[in-house]
N, C-alpha and C. Protein backbone atom coordinates (compact mmCIF):
# COMPACT_ATOMS: atom_id res chain seq x y z
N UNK A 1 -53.24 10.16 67.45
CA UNK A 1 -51.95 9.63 67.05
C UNK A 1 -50.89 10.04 68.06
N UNK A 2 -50.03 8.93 68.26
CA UNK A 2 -48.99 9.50 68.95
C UNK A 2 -47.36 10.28 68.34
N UNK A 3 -46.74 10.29 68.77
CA UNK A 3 -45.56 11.17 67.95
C UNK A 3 -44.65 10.73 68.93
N UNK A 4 -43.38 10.01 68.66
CA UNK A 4 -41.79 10.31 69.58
C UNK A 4 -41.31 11.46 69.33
N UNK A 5 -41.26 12.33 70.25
CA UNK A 5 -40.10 13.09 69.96
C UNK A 5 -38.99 12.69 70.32
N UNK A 6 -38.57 11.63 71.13
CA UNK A 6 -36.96 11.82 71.93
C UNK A 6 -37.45 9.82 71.80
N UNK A 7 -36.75 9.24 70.74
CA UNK A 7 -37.26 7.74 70.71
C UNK A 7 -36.19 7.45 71.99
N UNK A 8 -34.58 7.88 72.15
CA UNK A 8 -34.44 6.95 73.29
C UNK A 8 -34.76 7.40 74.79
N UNK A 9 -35.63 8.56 75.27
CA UNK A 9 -36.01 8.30 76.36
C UNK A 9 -37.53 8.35 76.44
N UNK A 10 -38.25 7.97 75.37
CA UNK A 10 -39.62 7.60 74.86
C UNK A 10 -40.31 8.95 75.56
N UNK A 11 -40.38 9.87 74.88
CA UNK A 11 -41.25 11.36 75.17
C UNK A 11 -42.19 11.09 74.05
N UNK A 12 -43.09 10.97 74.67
CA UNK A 12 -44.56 11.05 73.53
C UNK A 12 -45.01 12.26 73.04
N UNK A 13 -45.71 12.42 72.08
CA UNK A 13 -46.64 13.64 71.82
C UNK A 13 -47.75 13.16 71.34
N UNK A 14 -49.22 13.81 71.64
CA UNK A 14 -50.15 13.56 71.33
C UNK A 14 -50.64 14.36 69.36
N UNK A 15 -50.66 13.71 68.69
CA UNK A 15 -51.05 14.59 67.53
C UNK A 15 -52.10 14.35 67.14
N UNK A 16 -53.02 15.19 66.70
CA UNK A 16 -54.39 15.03 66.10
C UNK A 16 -54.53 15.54 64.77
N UNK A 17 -53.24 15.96 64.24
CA UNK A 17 -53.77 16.66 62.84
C UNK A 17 -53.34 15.07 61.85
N UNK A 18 -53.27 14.52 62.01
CA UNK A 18 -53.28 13.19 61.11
C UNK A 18 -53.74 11.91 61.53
N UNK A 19 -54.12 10.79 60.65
CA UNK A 19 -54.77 9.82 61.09
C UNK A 19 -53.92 8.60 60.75
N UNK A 20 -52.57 8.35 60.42
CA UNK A 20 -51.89 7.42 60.33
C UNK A 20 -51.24 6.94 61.12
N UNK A 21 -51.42 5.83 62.23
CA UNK A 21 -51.38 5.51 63.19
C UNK A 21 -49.50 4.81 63.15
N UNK A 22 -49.84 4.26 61.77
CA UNK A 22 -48.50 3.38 61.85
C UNK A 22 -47.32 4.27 61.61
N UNK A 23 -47.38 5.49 61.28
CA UNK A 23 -46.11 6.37 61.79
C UNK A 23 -45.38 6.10 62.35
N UNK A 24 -45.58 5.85 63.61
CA UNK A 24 -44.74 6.20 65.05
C UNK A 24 -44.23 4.67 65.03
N UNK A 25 -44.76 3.49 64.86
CA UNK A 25 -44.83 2.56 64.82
C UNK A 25 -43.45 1.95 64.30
N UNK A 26 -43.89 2.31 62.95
CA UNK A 26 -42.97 1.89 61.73
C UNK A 26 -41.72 2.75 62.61
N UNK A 27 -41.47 3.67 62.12
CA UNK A 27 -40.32 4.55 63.11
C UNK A 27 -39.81 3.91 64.06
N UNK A 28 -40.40 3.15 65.58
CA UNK A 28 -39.39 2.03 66.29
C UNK A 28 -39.23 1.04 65.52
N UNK A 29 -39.42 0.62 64.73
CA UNK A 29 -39.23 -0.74 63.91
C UNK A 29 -37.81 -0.84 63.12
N UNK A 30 -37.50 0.15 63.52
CA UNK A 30 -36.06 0.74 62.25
C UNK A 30 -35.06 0.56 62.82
N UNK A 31 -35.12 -0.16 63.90
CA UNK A 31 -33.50 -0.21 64.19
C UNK A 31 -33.41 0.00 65.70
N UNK A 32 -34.63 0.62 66.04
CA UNK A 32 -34.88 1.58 67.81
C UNK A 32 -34.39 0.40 69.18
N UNK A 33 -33.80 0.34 69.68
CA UNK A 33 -33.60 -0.48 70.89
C UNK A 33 -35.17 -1.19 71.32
N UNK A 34 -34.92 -2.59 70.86
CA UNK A 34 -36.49 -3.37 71.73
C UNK A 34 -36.99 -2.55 72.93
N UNK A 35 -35.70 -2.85 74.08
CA UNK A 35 -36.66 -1.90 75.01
C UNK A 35 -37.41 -0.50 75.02
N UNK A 36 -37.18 0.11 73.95
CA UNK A 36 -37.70 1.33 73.85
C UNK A 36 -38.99 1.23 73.46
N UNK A 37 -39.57 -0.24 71.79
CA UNK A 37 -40.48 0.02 71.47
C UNK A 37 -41.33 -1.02 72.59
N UNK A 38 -41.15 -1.52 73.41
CA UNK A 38 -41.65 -2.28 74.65
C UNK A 38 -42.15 -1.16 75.68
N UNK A 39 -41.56 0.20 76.09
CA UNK A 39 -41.65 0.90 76.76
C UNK A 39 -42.27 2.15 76.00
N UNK A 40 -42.79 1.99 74.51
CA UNK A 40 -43.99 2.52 73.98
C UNK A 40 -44.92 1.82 74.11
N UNK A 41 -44.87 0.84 73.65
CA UNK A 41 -46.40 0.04 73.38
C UNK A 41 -46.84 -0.04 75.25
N UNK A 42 -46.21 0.26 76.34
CA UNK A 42 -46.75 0.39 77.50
C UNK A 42 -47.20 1.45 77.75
N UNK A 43 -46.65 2.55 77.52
CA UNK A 43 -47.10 3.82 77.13
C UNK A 43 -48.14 4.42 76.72
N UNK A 44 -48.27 3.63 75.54
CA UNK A 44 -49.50 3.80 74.63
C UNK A 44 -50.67 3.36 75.15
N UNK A 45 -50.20 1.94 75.91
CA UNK A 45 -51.62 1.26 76.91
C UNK A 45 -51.62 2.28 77.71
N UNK A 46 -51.35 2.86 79.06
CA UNK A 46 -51.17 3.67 79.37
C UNK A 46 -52.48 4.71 79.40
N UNK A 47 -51.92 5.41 78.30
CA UNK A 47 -52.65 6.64 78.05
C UNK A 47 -53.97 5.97 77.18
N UNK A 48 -53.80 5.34 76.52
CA UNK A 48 -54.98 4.97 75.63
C UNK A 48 -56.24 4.23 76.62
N UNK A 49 -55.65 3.79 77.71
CA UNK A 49 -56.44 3.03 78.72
C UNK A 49 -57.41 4.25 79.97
N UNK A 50 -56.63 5.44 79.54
CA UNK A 50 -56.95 6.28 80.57
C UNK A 50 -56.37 5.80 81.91
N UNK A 51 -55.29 5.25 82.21
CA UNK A 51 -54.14 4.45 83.12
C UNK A 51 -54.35 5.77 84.86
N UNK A 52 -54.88 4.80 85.54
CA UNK A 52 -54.92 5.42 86.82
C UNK A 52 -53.86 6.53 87.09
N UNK A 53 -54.24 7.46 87.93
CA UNK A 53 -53.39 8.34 88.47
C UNK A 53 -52.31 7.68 89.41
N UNK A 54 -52.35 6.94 90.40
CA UNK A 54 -51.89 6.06 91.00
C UNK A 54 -50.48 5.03 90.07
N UNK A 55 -50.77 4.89 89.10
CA UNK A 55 -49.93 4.07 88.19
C UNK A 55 -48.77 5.29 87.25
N UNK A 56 -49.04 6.35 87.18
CA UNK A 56 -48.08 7.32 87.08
C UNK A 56 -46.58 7.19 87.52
N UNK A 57 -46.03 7.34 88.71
CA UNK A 57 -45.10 7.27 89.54
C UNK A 57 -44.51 5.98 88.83
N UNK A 58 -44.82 4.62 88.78
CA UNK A 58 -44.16 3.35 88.20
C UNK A 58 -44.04 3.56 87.04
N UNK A 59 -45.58 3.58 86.70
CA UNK A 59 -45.35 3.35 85.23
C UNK A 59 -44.90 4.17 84.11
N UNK A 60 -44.77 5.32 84.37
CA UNK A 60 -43.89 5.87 83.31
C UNK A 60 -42.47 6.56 83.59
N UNK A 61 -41.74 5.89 85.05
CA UNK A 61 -40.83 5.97 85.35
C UNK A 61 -39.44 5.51 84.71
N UNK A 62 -38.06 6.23 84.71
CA UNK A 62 -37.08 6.47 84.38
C UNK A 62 -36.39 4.71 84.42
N UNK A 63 -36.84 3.86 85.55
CA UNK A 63 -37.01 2.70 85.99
C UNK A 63 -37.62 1.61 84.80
N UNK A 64 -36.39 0.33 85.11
CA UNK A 64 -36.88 -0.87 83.77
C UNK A 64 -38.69 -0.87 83.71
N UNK A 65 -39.21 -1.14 82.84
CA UNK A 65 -40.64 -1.10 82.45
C UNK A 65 -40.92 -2.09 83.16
N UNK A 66 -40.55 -3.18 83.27
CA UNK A 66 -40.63 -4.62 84.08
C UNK A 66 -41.09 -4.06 85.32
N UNK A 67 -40.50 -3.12 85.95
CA UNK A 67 -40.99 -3.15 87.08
C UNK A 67 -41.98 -1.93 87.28
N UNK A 68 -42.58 -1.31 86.46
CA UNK A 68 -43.77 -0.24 86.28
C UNK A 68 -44.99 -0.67 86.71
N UNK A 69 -45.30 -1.80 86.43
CA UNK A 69 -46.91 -2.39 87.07
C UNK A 69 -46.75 -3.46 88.07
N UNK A 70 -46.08 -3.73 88.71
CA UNK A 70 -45.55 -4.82 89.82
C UNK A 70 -46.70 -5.01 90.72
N UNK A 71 -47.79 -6.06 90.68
CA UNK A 71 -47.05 -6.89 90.26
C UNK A 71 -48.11 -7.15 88.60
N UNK A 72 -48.49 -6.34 88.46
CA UNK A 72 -49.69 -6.64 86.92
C UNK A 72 -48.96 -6.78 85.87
N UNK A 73 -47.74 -6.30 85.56
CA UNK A 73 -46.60 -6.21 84.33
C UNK A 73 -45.78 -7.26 85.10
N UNK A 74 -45.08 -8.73 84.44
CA UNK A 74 -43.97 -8.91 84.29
C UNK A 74 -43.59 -9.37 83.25
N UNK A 75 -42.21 -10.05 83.42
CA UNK A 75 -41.23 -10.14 82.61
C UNK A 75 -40.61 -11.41 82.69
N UNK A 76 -40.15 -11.64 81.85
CA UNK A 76 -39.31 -13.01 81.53
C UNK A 76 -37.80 -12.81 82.07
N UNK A 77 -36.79 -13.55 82.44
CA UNK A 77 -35.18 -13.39 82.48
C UNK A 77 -34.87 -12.63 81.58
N UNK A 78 -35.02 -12.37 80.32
CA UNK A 78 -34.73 -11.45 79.33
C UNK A 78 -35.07 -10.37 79.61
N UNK A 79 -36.19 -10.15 80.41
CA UNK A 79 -36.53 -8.64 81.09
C UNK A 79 -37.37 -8.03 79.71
N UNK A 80 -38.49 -8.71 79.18
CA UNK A 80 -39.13 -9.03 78.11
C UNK A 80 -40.60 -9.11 78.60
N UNK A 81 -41.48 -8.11 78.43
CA UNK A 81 -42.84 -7.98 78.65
C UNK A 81 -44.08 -9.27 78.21
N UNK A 82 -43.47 -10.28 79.75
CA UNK A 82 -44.62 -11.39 78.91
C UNK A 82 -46.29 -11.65 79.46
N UNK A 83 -46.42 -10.63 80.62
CA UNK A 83 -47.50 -10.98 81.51
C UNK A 83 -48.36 -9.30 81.39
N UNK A 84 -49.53 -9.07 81.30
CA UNK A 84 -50.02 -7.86 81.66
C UNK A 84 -51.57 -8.26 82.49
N UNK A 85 -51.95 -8.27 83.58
CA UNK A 85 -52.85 -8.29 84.60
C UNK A 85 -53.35 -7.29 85.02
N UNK A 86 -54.85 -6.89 84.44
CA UNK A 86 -54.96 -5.43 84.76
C UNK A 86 -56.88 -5.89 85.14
N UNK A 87 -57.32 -6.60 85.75
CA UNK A 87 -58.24 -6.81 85.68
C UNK A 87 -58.85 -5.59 86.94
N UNK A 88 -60.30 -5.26 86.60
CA UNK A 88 -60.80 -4.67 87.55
C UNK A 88 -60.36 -3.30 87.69
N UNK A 89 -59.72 -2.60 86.75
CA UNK A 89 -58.76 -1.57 87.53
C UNK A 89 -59.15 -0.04 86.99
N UNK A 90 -60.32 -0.35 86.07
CA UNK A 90 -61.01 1.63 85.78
C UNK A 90 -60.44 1.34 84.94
N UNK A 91 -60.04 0.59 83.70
CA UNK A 91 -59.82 1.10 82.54
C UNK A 91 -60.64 1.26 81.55
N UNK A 92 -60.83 2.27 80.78
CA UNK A 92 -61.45 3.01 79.85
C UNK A 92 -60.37 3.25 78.22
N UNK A 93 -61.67 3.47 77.71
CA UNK A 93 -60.66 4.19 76.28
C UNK A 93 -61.04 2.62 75.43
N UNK A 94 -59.30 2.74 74.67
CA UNK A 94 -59.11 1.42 73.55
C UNK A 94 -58.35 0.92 73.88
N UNK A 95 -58.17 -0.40 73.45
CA UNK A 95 -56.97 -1.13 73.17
C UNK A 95 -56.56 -0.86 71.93
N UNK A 96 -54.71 -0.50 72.33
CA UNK A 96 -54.36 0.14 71.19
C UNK A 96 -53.67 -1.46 70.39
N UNK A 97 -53.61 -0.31 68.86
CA UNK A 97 -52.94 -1.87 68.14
C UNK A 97 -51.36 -1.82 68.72
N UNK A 98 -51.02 -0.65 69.20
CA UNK A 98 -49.40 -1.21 69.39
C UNK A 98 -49.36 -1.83 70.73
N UNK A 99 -50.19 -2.68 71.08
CA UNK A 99 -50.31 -3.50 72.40
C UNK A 99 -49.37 -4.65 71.06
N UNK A 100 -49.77 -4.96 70.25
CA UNK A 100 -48.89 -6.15 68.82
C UNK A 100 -47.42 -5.87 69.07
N UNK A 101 -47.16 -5.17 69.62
CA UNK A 101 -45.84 -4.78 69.81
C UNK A 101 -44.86 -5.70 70.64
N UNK A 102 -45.78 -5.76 71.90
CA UNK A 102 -44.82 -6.70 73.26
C UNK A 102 -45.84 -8.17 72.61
N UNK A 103 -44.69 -8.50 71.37
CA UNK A 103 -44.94 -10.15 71.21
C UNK A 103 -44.61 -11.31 71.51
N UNK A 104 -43.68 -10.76 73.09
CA UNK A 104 -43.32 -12.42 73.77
C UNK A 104 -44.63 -12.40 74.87
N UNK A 105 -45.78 -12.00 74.78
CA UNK A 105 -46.93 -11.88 75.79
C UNK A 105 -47.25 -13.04 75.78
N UNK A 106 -47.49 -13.81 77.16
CA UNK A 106 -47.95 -14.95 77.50
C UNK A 106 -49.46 -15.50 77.68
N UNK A 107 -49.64 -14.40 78.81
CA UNK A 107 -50.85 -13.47 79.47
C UNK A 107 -51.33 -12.39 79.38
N UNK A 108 -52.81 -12.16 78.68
CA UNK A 108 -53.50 -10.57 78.65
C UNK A 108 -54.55 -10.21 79.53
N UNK A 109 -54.24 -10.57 80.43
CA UNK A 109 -55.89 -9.89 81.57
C UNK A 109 -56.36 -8.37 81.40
N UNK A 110 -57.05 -7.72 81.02
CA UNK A 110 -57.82 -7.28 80.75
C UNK A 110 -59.31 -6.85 81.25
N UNK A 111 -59.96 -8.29 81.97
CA UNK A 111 -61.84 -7.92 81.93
C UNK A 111 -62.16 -7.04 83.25
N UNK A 112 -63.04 -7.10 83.44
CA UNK A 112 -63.84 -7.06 84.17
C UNK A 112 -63.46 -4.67 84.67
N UNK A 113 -63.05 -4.39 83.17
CA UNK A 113 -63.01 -3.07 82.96
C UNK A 113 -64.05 -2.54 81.88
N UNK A 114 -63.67 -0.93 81.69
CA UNK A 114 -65.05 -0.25 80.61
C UNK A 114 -64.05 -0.60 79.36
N UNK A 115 -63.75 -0.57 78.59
CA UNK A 115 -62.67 -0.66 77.48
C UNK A 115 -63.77 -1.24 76.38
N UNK A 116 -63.84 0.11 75.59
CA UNK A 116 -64.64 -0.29 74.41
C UNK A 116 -64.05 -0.26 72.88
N UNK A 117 -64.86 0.07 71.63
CA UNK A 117 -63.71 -0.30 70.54
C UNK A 117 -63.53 -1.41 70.38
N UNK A 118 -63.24 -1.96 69.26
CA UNK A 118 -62.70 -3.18 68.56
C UNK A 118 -61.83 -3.71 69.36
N UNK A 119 -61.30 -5.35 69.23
CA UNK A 119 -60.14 -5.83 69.77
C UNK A 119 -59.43 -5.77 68.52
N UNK A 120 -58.29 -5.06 68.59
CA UNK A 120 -57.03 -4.91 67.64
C UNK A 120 -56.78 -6.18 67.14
N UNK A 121 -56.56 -6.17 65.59
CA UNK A 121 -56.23 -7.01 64.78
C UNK A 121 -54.89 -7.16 65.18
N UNK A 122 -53.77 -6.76 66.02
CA UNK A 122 -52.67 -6.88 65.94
C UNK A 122 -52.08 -7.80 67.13
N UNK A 123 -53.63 -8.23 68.07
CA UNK A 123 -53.51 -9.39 69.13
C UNK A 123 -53.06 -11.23 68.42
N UNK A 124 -53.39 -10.96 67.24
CA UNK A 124 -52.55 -11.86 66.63
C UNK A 124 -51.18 -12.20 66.47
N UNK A 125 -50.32 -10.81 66.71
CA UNK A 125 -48.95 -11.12 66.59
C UNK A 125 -48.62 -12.02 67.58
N UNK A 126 -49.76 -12.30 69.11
CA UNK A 126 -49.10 -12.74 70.40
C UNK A 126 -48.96 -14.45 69.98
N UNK A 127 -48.14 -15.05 69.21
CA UNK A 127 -47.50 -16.50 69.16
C UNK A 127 -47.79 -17.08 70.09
N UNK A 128 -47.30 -16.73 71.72
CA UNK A 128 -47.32 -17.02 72.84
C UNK A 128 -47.76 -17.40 73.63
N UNK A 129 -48.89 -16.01 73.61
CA UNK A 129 -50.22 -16.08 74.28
C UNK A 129 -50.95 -17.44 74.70
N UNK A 130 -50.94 -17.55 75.96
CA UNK A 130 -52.24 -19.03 76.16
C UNK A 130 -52.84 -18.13 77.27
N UNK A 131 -53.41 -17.05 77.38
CA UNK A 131 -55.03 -16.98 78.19
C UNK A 131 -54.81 -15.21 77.57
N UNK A 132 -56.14 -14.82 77.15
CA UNK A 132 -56.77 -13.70 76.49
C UNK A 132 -58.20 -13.36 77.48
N UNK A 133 -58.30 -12.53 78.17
CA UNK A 133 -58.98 -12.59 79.16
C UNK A 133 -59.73 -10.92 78.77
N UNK A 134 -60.72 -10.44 78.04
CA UNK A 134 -61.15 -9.59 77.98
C UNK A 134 -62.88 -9.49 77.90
N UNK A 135 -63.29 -9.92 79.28
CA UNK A 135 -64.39 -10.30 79.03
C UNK A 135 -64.91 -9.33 80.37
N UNK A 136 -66.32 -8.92 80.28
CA UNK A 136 -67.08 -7.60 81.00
C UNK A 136 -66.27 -6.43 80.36
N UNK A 137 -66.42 -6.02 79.63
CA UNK A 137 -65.85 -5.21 78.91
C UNK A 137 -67.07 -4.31 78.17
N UNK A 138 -67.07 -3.06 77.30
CA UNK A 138 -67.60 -2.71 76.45
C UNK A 138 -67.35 -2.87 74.79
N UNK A 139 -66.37 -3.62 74.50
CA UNK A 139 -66.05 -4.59 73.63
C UNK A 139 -67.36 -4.48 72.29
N UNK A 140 -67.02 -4.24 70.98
CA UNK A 140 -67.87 -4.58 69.89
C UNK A 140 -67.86 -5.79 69.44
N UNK A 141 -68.75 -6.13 68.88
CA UNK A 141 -69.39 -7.69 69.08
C UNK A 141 -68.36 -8.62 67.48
N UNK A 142 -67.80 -7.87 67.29
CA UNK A 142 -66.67 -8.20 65.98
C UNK A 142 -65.97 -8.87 66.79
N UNK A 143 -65.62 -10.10 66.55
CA UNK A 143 -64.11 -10.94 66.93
C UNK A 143 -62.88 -10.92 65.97
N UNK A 144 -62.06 -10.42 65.86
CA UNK A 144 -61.07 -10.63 64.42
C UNK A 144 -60.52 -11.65 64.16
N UNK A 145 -60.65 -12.20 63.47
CA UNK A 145 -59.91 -13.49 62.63
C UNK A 145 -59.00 -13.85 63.27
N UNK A 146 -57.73 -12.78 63.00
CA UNK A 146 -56.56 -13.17 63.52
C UNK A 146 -56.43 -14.11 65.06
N UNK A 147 -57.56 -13.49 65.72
CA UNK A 147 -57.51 -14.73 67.01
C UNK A 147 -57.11 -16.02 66.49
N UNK A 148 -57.89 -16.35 65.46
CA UNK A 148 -57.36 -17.74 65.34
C UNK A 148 -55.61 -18.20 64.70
N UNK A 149 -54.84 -17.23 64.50
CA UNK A 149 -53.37 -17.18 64.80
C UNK A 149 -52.87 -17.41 65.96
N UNK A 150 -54.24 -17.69 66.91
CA UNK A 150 -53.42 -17.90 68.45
C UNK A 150 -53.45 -19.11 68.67
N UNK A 151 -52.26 -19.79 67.96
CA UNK A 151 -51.89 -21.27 68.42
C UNK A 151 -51.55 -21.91 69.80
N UNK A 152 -51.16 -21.15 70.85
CA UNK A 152 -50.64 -21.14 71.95
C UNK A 152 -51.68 -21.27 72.87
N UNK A 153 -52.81 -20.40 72.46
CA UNK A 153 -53.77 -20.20 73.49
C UNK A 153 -54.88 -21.40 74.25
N UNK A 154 -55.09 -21.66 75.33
CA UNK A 154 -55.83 -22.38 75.96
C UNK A 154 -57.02 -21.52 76.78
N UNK A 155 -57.13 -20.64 77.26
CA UNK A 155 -58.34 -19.80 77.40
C UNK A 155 -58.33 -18.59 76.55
N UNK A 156 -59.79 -18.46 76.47
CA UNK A 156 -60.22 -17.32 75.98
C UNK A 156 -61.65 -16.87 76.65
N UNK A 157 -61.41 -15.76 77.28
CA UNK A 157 -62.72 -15.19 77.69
C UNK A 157 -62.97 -13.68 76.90
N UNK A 158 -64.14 -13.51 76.58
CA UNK A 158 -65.07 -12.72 75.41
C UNK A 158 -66.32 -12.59 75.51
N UNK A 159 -66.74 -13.02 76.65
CA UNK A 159 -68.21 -12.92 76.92
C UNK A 159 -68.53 -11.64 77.72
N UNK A 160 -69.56 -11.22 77.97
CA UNK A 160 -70.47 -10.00 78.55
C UNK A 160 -69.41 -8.51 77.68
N UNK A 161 -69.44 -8.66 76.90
CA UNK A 161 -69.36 -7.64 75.94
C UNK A 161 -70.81 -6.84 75.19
């Protein structure tokens, strides 16, 4: 589980003595500046991804989030997390559910990494979304429903899981 201590300059804490994920969650939902819970749910990918050493310096810099993965993260004129391109890049761990978070996402690249665990029921929030790209993956063979909330979408890759 994660923990804010400091929601407006997003200081995480790692907690293990509880298992209620939507804590921290619910907590930006209350009122917290968008960009803040945009610059968790990157966060959370981040660390939950086991996020290169190399990606440190950007990505969890003092600097707009927009420009943390340049060019794998962008952004809309609103400066609104709609692109994430991470193919090929050593990621490990989960996909977390507060990836549901950045729901103006257009684009999810994803494959051709270790990333095992379920695909989060909360990839449904993405309205947006037209390409879901999580395929060579270690991926469990469960698809969640909610995919099919993805009205937007025109590819989907899910194979070699």
């Amino acid at each position: 589980d994660w923990m804010v201590q400091d929601p407006y300059t997003l200081e995480l804490m790692d907690v293990d003595d509880d298992d209620d994920d939507d804590r921290v969650v619910r907590r930006l939902q209350l009122g917290i500046d968008d960009r803040v819970v945009q610059r968790f749910a990157l966060a959370v990918l981040y660390y939950s991804t086991g996020g290169l050493t190399s990606w440190k310096v950007s990505w969890l810099s003092p600097s707009t989030e927009c420009s943390w993965g340049e060019p794998n993260v962008d952004c809309n004129f609103n400066n609104v997390v709609d692109l994430i391109s991470l193919p090929g890049e050593g990621l490990s761990g989960k996909i977390p559910g507060e990836i549901g978070l950045l729901s103006s996402l257009t684009y999810l690249d994803l494959n051709l990494n270790d990333l095992g665990g379920t695909i989060p029921t909360e990839i449904g929030f993405f309205s947006l979304l037209t390409l879901l790209a999580l395929w060579s993956n270690n991926l469990e063979a469960s698809i969640p429903t909610e995919i099919g909330l993805l009205t937007s979408l025109w590819r989907l890759g899910l194979h070699t899981n």
